[in-house]
PDB file of N, CA and C in Angstrom:
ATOM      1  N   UNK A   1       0.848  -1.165   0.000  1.00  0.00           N
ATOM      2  CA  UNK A   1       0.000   0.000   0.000  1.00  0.00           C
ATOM      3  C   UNK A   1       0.897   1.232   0.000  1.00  0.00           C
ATOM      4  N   UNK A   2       1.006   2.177  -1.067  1.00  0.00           N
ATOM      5  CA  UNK A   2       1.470   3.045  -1.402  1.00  0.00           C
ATOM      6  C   UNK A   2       0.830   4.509  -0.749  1.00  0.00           C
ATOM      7  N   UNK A   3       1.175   5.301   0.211  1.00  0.00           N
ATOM      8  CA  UNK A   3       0.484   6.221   0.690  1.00  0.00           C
ATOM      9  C   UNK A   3       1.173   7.521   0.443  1.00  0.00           C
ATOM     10  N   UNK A   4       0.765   8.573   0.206  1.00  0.00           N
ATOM     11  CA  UNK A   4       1.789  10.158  -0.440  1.00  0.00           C
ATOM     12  C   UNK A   4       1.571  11.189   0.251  1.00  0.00           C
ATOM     13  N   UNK A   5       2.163  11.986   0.509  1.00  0.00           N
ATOM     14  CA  UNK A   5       2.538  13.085   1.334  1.00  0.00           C
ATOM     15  C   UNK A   5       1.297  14.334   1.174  1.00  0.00           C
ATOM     16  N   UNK A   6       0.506  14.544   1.698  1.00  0.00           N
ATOM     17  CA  UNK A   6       0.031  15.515   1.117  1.00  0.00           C
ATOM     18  C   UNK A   6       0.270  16.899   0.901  1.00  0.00           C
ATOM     19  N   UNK A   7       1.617  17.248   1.753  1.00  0.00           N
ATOM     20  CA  UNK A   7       2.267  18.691   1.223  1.00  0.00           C
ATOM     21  C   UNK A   7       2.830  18.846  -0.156  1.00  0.00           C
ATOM     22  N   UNK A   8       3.627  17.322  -0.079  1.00  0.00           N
ATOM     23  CA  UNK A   8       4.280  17.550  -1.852  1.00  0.00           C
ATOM     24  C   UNK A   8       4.113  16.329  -2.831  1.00  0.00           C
ATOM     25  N   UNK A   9       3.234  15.321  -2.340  1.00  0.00           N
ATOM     26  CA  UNK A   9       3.002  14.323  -3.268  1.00  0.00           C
ATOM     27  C   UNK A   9       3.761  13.287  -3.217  1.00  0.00           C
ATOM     28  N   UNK A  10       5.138  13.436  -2.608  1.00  0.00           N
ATOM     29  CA  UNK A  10       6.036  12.035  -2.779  1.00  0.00           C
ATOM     30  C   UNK A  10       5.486  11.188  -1.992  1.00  0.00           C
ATOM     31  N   UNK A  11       6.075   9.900  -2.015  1.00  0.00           N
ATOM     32  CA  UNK A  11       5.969   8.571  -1.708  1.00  0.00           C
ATOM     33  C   UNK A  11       6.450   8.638  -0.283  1.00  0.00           C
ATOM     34  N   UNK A  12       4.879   8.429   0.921  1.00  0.00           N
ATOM     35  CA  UNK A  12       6.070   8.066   2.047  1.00  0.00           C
ATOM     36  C   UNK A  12       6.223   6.654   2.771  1.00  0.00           C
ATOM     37  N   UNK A  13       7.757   7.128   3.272  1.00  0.00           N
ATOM     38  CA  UNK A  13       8.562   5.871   3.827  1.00  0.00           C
ATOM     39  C   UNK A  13       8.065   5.337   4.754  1.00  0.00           C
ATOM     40  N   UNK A  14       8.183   3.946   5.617  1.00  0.00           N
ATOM     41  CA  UNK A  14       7.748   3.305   6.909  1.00  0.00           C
ATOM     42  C   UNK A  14       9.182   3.736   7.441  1.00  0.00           C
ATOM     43  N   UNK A  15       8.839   3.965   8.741  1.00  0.00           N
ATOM     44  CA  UNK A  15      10.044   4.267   9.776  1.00  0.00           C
ATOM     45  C   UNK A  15       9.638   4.219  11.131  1.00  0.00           C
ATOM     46  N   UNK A  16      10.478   3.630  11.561  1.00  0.00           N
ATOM     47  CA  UNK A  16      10.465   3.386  13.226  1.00  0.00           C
ATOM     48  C   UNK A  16      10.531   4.628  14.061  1.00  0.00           C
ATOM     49  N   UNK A  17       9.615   4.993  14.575  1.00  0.00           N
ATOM     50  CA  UNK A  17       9.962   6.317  15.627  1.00  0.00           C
ATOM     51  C   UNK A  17       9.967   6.135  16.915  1.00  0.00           C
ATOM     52  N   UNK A  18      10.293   7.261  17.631  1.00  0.00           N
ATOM     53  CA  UNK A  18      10.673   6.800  18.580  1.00  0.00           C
ATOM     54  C   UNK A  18       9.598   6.164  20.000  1.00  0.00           C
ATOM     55  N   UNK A  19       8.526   6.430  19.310  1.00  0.00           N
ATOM     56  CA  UNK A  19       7.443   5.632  20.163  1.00  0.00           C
ATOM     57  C   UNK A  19       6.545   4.666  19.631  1.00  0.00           C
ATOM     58  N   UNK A  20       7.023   4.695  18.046  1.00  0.00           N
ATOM     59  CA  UNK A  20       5.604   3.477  17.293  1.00  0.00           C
ATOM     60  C   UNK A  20       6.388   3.879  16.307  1.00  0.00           C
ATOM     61  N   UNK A  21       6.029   2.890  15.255  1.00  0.00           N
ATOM     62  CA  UNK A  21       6.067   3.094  13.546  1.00  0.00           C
ATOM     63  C   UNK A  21       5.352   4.410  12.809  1.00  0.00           C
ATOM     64  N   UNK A  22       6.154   4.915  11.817  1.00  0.00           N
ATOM     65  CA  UNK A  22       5.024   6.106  11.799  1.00  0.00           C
ATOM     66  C   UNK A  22       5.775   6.008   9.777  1.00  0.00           C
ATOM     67  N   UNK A  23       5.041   7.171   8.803  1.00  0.00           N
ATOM     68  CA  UNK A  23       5.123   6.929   7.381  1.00  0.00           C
ATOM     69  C   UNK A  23       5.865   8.590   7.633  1.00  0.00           C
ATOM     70  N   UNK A  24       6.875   8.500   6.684  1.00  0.00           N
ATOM     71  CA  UNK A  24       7.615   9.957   7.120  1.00  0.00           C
ATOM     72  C   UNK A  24       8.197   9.841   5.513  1.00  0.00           C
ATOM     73  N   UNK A  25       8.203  11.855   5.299  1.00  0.00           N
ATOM     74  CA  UNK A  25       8.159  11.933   3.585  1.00  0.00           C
ATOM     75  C   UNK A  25       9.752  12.378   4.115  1.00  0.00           C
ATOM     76  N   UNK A  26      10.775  12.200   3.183  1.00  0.00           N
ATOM     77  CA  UNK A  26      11.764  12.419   2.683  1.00  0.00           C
ATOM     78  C   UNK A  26      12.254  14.095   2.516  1.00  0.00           C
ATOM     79  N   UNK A  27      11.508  14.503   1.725  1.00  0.00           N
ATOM     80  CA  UNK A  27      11.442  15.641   1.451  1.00  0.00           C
ATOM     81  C   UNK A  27      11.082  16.894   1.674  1.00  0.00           C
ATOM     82  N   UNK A  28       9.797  16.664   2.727  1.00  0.00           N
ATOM     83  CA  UNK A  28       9.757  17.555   3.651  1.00  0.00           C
ATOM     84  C   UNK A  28       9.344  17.102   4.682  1.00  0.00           C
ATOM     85  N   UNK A  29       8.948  18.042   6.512  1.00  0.00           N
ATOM     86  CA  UNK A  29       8.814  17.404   7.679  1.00  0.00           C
ATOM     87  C   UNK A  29       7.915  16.451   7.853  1.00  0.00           C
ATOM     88  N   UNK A  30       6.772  16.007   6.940  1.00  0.00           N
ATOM     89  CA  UNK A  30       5.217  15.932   7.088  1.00  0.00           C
ATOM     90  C   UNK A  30       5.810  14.397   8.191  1.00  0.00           C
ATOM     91  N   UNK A  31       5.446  14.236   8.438  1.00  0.00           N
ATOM     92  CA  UNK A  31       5.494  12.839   9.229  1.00  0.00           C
ATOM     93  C   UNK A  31       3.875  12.425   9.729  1.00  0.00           C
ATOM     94  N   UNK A  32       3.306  11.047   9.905  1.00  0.00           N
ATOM     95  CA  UNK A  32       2.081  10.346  10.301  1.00  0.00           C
ATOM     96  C   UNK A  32       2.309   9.032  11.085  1.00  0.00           C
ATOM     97  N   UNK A  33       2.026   9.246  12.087  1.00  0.00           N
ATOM     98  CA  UNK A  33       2.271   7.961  12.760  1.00  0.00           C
ATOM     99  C   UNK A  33       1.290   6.894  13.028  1.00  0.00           C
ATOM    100  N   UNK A  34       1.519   5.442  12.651  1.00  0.00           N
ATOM    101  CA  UNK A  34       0.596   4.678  12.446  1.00  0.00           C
ATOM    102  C   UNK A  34       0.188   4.134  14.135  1.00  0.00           C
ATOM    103  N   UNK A  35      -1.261   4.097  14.018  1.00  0.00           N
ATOM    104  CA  UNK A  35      -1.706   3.782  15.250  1.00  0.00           C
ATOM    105  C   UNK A  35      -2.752   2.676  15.462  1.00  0.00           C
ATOM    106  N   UNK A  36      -2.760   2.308  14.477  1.00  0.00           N
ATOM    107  CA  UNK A  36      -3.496   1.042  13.811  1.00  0.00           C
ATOM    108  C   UNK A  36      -2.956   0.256  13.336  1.00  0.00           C
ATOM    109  N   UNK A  37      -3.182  -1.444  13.298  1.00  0.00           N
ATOM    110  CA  UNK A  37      -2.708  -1.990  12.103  1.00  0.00           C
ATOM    111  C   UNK A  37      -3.086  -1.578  10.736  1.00  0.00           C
ATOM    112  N   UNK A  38      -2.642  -1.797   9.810  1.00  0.00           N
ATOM    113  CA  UNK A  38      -2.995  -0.609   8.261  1.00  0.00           C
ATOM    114  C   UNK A  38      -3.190  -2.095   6.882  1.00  0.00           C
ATOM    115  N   UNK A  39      -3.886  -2.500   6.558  1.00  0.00           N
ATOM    116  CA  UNK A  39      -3.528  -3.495   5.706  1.00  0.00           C
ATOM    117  C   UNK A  39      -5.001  -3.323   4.682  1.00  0.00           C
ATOM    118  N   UNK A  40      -4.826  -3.643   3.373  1.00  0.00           N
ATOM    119  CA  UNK A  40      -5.445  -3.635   2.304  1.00  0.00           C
ATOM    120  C   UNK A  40      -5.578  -4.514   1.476  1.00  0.00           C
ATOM    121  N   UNK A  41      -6.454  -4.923   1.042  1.00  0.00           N
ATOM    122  CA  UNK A  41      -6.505  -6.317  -0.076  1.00  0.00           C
ATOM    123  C   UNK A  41      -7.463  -5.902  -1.157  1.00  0.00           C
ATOM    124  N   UNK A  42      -7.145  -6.240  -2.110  1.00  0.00           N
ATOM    125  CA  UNK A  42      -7.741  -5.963  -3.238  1.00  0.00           C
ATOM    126  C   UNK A  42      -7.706  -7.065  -4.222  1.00  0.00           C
ATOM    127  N   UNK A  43      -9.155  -7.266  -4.343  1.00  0.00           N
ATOM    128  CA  UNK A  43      -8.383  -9.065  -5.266  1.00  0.00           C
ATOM    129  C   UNK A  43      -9.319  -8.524  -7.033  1.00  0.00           C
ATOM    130  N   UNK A  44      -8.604  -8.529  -7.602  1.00  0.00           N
ATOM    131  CA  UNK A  44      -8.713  -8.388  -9.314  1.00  0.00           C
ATOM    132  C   UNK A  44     -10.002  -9.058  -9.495  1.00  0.00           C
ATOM    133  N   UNK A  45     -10.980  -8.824 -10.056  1.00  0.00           N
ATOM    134  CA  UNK A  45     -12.116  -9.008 -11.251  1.00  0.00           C
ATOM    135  C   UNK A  45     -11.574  -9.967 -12.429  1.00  0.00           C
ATOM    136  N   UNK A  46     -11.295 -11.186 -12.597  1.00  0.00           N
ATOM    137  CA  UNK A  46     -10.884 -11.949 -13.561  1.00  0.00           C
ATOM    138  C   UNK A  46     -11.519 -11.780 -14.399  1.00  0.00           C
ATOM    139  N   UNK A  47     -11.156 -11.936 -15.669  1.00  0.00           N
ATOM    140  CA  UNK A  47     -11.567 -11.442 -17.544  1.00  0.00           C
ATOM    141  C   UNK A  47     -11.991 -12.737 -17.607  1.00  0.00           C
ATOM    142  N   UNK A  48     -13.557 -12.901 -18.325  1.00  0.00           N
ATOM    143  CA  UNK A  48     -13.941 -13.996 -19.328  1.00  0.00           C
ATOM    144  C   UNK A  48     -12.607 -14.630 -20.332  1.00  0.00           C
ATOM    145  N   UNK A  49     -12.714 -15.976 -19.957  1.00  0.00           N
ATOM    146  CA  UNK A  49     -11.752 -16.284 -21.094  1.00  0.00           C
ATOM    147  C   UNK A  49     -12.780 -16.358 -22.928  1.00  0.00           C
ATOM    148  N   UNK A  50     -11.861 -16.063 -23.572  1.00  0.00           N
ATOM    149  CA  UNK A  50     -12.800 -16.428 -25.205  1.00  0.00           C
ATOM    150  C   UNK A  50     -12.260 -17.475 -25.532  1.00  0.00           C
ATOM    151  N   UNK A  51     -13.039 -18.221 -26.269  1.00  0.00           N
ATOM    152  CA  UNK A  51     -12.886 -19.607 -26.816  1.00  0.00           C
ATOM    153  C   UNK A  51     -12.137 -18.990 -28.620  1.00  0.00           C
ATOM    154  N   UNK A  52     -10.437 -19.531 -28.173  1.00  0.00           N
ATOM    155  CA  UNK A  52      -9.724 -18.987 -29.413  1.00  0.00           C
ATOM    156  C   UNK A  52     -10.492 -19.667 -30.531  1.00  0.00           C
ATOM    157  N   UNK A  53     -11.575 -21.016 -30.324  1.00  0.00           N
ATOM    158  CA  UNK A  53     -11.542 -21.154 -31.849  1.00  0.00           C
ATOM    159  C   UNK A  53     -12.603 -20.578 -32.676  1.00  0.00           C
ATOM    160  N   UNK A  54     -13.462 -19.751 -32.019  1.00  0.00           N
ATOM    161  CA  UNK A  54     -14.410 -19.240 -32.203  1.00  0.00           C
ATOM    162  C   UNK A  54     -15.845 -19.708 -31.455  1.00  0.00           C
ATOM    163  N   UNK A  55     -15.634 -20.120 -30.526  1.00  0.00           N
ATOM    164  CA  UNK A  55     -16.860 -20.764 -30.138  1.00  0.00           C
ATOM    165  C   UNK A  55     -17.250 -21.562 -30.475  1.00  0.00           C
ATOM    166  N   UNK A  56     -18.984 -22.002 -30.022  1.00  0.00           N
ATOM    167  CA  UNK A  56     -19.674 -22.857 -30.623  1.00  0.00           C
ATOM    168  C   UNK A  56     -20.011 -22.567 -32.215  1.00  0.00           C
ATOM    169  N   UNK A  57     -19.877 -21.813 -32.900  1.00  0.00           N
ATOM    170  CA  UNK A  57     -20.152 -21.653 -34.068  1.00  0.00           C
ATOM    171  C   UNK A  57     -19.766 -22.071 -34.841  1.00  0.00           C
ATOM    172  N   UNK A  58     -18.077 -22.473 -34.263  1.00  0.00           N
ATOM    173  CA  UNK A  58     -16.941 -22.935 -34.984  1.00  0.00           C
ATOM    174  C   UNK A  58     -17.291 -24.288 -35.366  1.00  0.00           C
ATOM    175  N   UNK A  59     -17.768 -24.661 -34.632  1.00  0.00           N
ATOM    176  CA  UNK A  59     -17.963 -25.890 -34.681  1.00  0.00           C
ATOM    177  C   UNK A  59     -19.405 -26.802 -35.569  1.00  0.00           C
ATOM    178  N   UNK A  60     -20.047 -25.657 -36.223  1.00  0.00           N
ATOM    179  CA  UNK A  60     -21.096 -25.618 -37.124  1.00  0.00           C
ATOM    180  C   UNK A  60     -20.929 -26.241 -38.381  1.00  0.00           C
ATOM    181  N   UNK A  61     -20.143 -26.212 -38.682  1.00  0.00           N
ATOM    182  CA  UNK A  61     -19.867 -26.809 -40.368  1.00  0.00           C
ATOM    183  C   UNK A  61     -18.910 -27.200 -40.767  1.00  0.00           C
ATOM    184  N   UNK A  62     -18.287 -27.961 -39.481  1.00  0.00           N
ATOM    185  CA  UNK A  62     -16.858 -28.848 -39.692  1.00  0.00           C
ATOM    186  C   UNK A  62     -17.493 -30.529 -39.936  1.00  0.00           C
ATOM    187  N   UNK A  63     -16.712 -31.087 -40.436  1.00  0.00           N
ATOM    188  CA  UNK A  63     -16.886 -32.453 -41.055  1.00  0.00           C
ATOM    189  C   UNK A  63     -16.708 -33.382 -39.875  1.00  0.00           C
ATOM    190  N   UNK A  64     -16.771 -34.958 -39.697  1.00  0.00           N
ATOM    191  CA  UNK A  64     -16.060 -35.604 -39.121  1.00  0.00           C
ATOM    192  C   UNK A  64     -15.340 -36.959 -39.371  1.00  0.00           C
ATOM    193  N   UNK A  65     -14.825 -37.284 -38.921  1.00  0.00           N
ATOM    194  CA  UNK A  65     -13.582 -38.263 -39.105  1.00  0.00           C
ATOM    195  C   UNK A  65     -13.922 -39.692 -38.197  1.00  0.00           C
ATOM    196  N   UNK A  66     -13.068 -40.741 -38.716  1.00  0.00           N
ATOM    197  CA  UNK A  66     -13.375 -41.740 -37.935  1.00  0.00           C
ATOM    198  C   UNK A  66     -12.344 -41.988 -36.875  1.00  0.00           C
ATOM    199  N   UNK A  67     -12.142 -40.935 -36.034  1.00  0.00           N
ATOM    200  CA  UNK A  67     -11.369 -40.684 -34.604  1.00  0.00           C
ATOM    201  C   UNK A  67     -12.036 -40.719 -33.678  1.00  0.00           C
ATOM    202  N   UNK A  68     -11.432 -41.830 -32.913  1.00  0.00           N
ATOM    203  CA  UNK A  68     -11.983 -42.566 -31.489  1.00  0.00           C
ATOM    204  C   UNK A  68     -11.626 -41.320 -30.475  1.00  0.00           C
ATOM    205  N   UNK A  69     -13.097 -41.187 -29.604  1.00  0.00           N
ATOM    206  CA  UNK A  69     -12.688 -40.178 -28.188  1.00  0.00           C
ATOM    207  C   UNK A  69     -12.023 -40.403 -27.038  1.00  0.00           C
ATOM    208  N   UNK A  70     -10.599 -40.276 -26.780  1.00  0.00           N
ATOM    209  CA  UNK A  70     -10.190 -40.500 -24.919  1.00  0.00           C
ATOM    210  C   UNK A  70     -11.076 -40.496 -24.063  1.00  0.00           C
ATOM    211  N   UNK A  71     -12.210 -40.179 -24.281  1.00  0.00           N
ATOM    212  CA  UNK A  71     -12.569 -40.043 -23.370  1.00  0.00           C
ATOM    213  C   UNK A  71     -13.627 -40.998 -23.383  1.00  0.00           C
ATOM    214  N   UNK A  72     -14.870 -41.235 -23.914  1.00  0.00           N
ATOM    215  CA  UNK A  72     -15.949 -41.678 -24.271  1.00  0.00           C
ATOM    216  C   UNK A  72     -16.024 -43.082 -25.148  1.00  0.00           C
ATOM    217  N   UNK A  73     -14.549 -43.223 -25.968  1.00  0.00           N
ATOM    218  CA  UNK A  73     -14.213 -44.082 -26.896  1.00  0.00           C
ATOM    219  C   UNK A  73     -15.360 -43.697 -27.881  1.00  0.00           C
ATOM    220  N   UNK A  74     -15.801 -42.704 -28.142  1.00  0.00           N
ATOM    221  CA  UNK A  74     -17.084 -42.676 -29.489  1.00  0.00           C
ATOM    222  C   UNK A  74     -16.075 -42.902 -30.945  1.00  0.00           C
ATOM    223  N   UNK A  75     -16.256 -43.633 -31.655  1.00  0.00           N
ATOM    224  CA  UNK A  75     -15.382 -43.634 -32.938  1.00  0.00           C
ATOM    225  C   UNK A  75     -15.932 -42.682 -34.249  1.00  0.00           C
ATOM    226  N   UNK A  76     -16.165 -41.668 -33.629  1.00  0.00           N
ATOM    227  CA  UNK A  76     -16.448 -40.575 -34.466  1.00  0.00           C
ATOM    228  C   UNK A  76     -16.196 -38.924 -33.986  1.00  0.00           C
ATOM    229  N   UNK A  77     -15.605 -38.084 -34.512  1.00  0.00           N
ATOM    230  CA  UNK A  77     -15.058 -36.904 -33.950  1.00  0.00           C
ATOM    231  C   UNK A  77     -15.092 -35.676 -34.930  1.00  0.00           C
ATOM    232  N   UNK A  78     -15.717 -34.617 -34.479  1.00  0.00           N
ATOM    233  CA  UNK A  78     -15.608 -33.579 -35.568  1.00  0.00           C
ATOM    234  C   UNK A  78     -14.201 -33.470 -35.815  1.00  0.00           C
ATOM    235  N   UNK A  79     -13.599 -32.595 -36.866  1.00  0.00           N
ATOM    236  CA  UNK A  79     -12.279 -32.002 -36.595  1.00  0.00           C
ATOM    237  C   UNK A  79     -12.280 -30.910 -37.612  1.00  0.00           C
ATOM    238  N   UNK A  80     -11.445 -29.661 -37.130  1.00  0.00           N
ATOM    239  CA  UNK A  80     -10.829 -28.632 -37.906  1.00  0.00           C
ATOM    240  C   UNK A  80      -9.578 -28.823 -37.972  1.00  0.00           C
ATOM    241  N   UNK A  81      -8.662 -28.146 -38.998  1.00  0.00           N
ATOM    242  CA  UNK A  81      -7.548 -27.453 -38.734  1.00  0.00           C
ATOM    243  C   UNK A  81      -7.527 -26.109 -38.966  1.00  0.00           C
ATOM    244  N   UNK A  82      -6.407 -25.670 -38.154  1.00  0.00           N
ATOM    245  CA  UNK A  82      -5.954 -24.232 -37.831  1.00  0.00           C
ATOM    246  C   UNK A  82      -4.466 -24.097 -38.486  1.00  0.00           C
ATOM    247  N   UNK A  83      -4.045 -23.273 -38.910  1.00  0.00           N
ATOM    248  CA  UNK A  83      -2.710 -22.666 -39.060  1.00  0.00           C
ATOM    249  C   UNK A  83      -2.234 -21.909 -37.373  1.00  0.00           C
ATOM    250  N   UNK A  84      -1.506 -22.437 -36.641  1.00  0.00           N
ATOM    251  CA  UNK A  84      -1.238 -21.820 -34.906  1.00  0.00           C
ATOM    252  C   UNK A  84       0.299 -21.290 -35.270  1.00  0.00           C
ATOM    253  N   UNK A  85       1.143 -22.066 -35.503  1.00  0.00           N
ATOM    254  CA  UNK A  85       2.465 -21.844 -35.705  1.00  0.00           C
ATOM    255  C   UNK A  85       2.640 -21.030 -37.040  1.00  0.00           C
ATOM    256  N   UNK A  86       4.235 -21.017 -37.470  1.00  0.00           N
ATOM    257  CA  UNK A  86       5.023 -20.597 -38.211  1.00  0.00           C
ATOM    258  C   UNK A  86       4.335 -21.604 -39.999  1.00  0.00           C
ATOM    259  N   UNK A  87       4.286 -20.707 -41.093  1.00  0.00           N
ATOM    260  CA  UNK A  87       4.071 -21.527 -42.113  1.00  0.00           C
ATOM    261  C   UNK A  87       4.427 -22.593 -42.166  1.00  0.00           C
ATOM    262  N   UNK A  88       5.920 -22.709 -42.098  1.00  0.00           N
ATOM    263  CA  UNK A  88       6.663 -23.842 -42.296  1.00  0.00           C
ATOM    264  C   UNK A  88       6.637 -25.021 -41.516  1.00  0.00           C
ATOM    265  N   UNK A  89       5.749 -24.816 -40.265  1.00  0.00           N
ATOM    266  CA  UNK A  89       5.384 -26.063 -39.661  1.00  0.00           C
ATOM    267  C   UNK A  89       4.017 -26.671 -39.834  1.00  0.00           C
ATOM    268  N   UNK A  90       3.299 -28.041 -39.746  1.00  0.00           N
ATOM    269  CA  UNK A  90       2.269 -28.664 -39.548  1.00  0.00           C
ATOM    270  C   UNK A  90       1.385 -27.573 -38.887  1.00  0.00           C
ATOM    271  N   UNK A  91      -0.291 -27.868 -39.750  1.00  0.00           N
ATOM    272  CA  UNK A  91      -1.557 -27.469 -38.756  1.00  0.00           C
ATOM    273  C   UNK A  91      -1.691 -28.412 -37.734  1.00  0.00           C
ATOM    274  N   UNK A  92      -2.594 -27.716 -36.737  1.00  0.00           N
ATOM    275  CA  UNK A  92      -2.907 -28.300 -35.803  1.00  0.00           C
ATOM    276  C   UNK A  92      -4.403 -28.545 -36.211  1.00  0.00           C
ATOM    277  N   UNK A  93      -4.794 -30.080 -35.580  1.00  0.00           N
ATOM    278  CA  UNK A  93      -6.071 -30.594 -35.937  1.00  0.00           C
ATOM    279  C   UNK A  93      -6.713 -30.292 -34.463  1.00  0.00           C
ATOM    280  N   UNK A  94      -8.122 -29.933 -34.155  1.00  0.00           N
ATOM    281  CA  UNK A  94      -8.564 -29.398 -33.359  1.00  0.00           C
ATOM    282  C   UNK A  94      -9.785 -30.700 -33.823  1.00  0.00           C
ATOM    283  N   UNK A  95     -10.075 -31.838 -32.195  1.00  0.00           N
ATOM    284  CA  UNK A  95     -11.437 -32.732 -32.279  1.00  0.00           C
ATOM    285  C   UNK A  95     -12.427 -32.281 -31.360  1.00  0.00           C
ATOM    286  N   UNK A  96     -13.448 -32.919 -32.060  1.00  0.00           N
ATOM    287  CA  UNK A  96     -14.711 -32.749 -30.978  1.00  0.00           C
ATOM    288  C   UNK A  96     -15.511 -34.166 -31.391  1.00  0.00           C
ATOM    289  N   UNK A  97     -15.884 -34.322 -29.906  1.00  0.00           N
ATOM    290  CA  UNK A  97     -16.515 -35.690 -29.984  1.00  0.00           C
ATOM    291  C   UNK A  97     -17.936 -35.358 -30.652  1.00  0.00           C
ATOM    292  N   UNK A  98     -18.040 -36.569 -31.180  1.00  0.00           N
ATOM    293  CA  UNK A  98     -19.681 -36.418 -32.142  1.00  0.00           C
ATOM    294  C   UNK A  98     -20.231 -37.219 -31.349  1.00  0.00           C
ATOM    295  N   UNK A  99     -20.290 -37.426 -29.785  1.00  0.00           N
ATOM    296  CA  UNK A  99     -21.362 -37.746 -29.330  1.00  0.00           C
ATOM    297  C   UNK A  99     -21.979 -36.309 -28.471  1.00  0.00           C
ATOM    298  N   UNK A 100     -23.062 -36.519 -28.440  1.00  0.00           N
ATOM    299  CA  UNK A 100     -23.114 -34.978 -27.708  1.00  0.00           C
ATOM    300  C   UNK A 100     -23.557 -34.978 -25.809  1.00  0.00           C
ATOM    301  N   UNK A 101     -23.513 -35.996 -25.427  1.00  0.00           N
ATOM    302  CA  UNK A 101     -23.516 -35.903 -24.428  1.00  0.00           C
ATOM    303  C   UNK A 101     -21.820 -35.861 -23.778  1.00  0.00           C
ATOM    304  N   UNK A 102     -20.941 -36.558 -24.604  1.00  0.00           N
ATOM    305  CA  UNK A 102     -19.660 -35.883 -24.323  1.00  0.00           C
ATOM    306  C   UNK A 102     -19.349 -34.738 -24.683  1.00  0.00           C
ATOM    307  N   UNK A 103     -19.050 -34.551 -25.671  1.00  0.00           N
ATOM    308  CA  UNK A 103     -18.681 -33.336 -26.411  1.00  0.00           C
ATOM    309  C   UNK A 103     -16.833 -32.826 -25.936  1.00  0.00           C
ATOM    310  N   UNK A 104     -16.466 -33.916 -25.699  1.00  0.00           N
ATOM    311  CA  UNK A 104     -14.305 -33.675 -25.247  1.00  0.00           C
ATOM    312  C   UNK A 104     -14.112 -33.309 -26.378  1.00  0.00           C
ATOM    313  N   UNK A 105     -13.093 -32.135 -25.975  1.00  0.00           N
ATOM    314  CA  UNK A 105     -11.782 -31.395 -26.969  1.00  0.00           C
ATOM    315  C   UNK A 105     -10.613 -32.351 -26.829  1.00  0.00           C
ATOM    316  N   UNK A 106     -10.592 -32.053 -27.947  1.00  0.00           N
ATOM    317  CA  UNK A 106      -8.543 -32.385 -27.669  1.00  0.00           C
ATOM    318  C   UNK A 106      -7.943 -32.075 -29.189  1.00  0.00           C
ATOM    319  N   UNK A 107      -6.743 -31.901 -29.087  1.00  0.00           N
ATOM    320  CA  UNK A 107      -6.000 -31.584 -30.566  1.00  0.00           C
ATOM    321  C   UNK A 107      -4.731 -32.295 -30.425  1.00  0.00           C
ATOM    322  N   UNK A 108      -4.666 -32.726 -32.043  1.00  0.00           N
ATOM    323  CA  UNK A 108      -3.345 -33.269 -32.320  1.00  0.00           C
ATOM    324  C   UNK A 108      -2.132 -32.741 -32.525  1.00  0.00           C
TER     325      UNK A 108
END
């Protein structure tokens, strides 16, 4: 927790005084002595993740293949490919199970 001087704005220091801890500016006399414990928490608002492959939409008018699911063993699996890397390397195949009560990702 960052607290500032209100005569000149700088940043003040923690320092031991001579009867308690107190926040004392550098630059000029202002001094505040803490008489409380002082503590702050602030916990971040996490961001929606997006589904890089476009969502469910993506998944609208892809074909499927006769690829067995890890998970479900269904022997049928949507699949796309993507370009992820550098030209010069392999696409990546992106599955989806064609059963729909599974519905597992996975890519090759």
């Amino acid at each position: 927790m960052l607290l500032f001087c209100p005569a000149c704005g700088n940043v003040l220091v923690a320092e031991e005084g001579p009867r308690c801890h107190r926040f004392a500016c550098t630059t000029c006399p202002y001094v505040r002595n803490v008489t409380r414990k002082v503590t702050s928490r602030k916990y971040p608002r996490l961001k929606e993740v997006d589904d890089v492959l476009g969502g469910a939409a993506a998944w609208e008018n892809v074909d499927s293949t006769a690829e067995p699911c890890p998970k479900c063993e269904h022997p049928r699996a949507y699949f796309m490919q993507i370009q992820t890397r550098s030209a010069d390397e392999p696409m990546t195949t992106f599955y989806k199970c064609c059963n729909s009560q599974c519905g597992h990702r996975w890519r090759d």
